[in-house]
PDB file of N, CA and C in Angstrom:
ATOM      1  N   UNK A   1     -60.300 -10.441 -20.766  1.00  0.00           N
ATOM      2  CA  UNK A   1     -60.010 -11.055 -22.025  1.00  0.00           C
ATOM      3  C   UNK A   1     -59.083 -10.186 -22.860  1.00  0.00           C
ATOM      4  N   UNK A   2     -59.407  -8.849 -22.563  1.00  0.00           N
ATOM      5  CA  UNK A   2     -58.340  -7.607 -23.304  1.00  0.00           C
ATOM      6  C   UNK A   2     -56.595  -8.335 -23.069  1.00  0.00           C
ATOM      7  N   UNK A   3     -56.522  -8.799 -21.840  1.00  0.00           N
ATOM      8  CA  UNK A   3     -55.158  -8.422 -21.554  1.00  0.00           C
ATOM      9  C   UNK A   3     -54.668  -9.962 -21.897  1.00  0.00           C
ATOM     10  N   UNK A   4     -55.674 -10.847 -21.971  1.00  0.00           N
ATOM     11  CA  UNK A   4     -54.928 -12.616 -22.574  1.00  0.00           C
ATOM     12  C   UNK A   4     -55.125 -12.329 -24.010  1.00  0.00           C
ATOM     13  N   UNK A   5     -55.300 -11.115 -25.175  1.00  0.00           N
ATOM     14  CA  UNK A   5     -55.517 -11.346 -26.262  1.00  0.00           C
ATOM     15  C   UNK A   5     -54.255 -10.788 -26.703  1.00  0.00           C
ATOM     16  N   UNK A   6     -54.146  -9.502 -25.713  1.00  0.00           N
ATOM     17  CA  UNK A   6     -52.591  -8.625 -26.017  1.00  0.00           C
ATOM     18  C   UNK A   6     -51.150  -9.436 -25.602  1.00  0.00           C
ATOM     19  N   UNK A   7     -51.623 -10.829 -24.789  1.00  0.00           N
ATOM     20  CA  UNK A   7     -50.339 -11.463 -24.205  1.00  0.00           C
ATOM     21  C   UNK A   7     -50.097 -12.915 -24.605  1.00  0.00           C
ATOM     22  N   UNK A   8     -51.298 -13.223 -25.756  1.00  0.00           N
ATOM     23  CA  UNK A   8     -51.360 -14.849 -26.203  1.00  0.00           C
ATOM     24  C   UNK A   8     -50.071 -15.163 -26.889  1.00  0.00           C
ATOM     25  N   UNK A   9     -49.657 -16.258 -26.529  1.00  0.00           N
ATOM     26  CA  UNK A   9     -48.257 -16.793 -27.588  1.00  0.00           C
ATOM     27  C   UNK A   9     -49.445 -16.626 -29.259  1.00  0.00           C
ATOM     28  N   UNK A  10     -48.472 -17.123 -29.747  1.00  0.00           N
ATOM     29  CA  UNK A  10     -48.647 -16.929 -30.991  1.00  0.00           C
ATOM     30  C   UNK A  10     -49.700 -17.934 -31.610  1.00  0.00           C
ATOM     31  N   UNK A  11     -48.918 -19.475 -31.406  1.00  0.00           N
ATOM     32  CA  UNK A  11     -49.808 -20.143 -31.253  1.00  0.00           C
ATOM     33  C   UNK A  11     -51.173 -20.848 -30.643  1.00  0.00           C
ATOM     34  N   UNK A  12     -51.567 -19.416 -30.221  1.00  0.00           N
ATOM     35  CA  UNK A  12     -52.752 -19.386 -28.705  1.00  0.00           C
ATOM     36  C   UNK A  12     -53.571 -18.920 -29.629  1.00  0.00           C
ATOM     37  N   UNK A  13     -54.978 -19.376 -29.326  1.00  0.00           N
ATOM     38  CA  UNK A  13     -56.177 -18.429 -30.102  1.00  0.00           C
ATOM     39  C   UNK A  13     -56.982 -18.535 -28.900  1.00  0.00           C
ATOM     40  N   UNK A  14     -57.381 -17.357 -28.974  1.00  0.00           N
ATOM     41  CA  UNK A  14     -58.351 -16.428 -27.683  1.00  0.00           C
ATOM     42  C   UNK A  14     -59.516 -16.715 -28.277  1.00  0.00           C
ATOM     43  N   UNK A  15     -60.927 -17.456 -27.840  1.00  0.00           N
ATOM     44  CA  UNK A  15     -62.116 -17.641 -28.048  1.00  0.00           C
ATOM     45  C   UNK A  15     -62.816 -16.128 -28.297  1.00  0.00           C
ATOM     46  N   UNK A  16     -64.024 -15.624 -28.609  1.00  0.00           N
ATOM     47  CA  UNK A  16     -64.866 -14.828 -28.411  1.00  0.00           C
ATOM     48  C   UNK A  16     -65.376 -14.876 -27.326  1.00  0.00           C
ATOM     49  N   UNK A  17     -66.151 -15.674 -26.936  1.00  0.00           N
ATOM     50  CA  UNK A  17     -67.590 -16.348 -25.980  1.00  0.00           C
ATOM     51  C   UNK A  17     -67.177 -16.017 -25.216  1.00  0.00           C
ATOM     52  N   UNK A  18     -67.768 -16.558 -23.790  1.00  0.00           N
ATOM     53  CA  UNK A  18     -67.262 -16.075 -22.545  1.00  0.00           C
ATOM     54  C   UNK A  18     -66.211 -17.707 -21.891  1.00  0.00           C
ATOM     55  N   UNK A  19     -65.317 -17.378 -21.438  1.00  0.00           N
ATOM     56  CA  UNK A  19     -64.631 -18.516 -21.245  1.00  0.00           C
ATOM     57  C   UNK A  19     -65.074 -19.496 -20.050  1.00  0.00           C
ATOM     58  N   UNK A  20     -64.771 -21.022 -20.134  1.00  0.00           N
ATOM     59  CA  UNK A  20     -65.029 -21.792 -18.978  1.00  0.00           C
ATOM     60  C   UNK A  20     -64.429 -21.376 -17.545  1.00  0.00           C
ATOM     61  N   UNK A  21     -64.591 -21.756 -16.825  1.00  0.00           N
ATOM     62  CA  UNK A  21     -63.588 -21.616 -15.516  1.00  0.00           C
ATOM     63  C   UNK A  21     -62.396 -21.945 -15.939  1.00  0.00           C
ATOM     64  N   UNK A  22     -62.292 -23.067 -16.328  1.00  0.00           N
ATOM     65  CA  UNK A  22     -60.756 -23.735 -16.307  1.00  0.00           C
ATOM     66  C   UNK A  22     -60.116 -22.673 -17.412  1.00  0.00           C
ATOM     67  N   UNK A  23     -60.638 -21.930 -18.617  1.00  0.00           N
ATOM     68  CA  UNK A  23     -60.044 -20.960 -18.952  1.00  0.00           C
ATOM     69  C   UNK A  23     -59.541 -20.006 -18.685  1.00  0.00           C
ATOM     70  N   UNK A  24     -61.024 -19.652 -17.561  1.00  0.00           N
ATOM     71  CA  UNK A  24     -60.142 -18.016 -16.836  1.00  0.00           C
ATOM     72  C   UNK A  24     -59.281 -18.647 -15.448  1.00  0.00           C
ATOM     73  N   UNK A  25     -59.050 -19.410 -15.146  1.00  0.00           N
ATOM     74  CA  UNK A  25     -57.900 -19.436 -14.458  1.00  0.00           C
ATOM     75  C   UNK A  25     -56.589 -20.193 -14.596  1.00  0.00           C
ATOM     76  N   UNK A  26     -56.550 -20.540 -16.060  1.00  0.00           N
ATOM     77  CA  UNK A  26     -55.336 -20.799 -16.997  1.00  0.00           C
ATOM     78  C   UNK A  26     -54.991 -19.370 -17.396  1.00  0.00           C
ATOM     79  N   UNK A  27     -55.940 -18.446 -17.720  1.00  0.00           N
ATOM     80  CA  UNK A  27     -55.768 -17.357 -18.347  1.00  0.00           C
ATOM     81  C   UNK A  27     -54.825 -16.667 -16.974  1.00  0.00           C
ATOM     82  N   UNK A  28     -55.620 -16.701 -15.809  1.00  0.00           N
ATOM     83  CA  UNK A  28     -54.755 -15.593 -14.860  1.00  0.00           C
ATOM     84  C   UNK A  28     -53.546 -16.825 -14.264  1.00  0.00           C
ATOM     85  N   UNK A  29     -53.334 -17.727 -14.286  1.00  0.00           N
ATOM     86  CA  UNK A  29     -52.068 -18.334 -14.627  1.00  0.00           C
ATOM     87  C   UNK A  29     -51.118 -17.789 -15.254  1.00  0.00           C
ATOM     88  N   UNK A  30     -51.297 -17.936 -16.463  1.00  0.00           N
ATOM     89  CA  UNK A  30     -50.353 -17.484 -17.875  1.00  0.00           C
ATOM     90  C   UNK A  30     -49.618 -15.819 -17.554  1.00  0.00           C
ATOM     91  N   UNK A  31     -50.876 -15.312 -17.096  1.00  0.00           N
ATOM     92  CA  UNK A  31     -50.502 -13.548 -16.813  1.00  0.00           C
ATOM     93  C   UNK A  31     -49.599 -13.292 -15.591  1.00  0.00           C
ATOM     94  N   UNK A  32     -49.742 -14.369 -14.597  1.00  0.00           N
ATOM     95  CA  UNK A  32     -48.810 -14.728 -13.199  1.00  0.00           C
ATOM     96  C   UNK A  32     -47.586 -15.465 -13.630  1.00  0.00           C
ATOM     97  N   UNK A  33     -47.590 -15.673 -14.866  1.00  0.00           N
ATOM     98  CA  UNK A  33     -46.009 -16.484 -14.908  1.00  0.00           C
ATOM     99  C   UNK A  33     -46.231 -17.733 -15.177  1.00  0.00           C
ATOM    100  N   UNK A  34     -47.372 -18.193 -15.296  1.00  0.00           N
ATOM    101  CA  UNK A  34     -47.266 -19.491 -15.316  1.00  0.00           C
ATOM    102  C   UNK A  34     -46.644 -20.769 -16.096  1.00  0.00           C
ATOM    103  N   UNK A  35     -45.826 -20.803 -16.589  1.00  0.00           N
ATOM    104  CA  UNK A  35     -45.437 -21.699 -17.905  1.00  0.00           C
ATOM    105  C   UNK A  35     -46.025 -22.740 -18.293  1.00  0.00           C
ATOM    106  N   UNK A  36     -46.669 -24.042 -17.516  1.00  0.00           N
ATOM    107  CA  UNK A  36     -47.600 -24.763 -18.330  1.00  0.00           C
ATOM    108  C   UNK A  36     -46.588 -26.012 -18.718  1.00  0.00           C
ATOM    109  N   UNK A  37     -45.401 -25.530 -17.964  1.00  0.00           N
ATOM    110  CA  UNK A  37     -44.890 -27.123 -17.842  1.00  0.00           C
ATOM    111  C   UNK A  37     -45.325 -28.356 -17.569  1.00  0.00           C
ATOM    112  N   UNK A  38     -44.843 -29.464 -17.972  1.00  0.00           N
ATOM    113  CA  UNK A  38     -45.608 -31.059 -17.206  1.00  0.00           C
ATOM    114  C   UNK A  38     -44.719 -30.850 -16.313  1.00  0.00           C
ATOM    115  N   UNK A  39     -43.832 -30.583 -15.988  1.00  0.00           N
ATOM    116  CA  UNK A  39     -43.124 -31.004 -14.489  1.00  0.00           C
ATOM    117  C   UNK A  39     -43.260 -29.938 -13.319  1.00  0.00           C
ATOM    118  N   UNK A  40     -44.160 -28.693 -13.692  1.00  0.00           N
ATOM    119  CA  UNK A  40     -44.397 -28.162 -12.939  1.00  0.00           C
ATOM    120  C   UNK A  40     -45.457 -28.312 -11.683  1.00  0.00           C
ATOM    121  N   UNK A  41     -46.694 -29.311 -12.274  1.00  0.00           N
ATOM    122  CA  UNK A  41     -47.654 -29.203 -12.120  1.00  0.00           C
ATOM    123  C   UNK A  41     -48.758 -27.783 -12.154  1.00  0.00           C
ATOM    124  N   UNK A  42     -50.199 -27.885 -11.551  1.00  0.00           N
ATOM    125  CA  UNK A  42     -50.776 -27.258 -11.989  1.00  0.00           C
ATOM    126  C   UNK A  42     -50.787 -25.835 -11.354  1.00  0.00           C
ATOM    127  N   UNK A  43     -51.288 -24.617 -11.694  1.00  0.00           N
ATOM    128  CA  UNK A  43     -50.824 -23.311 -11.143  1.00  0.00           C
ATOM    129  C   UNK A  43     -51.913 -23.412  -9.962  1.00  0.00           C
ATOM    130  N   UNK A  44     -50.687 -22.364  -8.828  1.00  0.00           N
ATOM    131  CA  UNK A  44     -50.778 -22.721  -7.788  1.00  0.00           C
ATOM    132  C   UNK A  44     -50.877 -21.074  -7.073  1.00  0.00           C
ATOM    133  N   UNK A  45     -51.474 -20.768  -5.510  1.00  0.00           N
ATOM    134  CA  UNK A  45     -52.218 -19.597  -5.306  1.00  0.00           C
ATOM    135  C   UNK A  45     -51.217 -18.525  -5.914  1.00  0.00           C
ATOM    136  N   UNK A  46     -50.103 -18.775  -5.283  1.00  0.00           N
ATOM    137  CA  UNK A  46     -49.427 -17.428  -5.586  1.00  0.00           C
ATOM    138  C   UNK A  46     -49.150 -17.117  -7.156  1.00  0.00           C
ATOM    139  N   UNK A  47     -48.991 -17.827  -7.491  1.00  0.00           N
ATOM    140  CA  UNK A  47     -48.734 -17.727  -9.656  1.00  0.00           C
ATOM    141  C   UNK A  47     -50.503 -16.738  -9.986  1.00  0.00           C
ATOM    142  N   UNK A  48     -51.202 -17.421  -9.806  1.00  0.00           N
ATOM    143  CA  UNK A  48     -52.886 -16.851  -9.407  1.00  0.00           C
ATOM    144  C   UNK A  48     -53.346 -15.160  -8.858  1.00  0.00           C
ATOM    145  N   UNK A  49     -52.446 -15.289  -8.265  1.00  0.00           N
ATOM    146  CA  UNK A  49     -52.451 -13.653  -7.399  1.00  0.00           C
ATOM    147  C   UNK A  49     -51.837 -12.851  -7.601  1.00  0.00           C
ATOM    148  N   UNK A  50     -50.458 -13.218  -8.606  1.00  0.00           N
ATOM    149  CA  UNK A  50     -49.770 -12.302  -9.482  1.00  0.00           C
ATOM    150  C   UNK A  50     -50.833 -11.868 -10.824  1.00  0.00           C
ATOM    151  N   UNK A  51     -50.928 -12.938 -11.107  1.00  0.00           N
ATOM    152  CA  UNK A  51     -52.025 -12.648 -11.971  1.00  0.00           C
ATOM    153  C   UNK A  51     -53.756 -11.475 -11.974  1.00  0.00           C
ATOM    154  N   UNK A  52     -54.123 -12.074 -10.915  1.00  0.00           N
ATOM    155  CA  UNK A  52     -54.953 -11.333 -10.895  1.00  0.00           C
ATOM    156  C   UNK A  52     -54.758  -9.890  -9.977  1.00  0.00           C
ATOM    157  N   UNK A  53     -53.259  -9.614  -9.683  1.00  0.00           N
ATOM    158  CA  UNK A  53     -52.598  -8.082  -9.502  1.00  0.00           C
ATOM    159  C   UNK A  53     -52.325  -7.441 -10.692  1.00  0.00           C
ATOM    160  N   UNK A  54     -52.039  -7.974 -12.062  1.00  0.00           N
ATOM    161  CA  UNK A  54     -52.231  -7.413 -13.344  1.00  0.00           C
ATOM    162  C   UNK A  54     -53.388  -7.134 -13.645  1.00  0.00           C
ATOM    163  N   UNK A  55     -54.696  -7.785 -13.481  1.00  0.00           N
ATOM    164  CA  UNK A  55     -55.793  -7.539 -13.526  1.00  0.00           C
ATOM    165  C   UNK A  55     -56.200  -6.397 -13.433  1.00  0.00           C
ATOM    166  N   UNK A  56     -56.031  -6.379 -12.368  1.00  0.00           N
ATOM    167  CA  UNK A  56     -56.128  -5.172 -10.928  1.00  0.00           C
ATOM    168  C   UNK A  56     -55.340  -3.880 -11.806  1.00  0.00           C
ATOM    169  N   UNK A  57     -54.262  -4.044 -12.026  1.00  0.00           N
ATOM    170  CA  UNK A  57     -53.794  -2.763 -12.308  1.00  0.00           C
ATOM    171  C   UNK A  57     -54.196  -2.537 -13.717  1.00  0.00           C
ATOM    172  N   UNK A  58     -54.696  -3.268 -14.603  1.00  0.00           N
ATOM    173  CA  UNK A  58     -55.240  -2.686 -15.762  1.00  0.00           C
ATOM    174  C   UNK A  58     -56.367  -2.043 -15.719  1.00  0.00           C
ATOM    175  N   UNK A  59     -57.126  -2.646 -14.916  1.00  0.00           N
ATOM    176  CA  UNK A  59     -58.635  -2.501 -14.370  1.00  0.00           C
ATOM    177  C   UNK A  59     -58.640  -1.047 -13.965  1.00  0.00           C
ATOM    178  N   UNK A  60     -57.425  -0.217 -13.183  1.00  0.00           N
ATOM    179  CA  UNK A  60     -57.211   0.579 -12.487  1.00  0.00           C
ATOM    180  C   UNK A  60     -56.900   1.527 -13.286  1.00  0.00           C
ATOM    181  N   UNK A  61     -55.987   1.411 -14.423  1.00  0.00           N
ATOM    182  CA  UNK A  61     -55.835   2.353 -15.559  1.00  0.00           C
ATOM    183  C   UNK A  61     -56.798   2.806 -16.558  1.00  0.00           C
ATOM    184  N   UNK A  62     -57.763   1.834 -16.852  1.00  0.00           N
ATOM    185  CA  UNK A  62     -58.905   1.854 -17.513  1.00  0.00           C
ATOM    186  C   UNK A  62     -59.568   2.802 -16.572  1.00  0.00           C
ATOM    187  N   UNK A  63     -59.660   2.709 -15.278  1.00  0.00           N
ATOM    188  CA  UNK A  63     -60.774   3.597 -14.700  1.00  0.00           C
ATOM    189  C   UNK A  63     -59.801   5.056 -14.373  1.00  0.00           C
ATOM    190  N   UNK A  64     -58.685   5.092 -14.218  1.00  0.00           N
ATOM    191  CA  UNK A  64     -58.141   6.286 -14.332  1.00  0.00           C
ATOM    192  C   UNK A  64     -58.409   6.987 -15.977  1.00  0.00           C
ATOM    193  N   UNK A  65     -58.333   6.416 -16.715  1.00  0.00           N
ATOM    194  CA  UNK A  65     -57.874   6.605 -18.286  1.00  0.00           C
ATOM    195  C   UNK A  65     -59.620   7.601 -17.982  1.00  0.00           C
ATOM    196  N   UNK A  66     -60.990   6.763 -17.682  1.00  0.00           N
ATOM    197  CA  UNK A  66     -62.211   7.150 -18.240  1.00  0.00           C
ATOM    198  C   UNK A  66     -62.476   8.409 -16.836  1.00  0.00           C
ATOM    199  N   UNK A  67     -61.633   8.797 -16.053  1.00  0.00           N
ATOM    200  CA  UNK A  67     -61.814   9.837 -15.132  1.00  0.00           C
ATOM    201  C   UNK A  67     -61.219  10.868 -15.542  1.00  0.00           C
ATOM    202  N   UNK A  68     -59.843  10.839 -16.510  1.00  0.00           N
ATOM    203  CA  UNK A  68     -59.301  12.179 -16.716  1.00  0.00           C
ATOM    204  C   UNK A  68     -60.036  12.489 -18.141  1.00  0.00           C
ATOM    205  N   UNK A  69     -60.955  11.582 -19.016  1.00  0.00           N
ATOM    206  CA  UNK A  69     -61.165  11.656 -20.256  1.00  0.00           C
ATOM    207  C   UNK A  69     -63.002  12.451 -20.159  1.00  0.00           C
ATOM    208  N   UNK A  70     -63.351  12.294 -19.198  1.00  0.00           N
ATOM    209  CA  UNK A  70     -64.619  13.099 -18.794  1.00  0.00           C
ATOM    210  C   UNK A  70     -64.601  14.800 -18.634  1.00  0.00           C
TER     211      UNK A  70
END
């Protein structure tokens, strides 16, 4: 949720709660590129897997960040 709050358009508001499905994988959409066109149709594996490779590498800095900070 850290990284769809730091990357929301403007006109996006990020819930608190915990999100539906169809949220968190609009969310790792959006972070894969997704634009959200009507003529695109809906996001598809690879847009998905970019996405959740940002994940991944934030996820990865966070746990580097709390290994050199010990």
């Amino acid at each position: 949720m850290a990284l769809k709050r730091r990357e929301k358009k403007r006109t996006e508001s990020v819930p608190d709660g915990i999100p539906t499905m169809a949220q968190a994988v609009r969310w790792l959409a959006d972070l894969g590129g997704y634009t959200g066109k009507s003529s695109g149709g809906p996001p598809e594996s690879i847009t998905l897997r970019r996405g959740l490779e940002r994940v991944q590498m934030a996820v990865e800095g966070v746990l580097a960040w709390q290994d050199i900070s010990k």
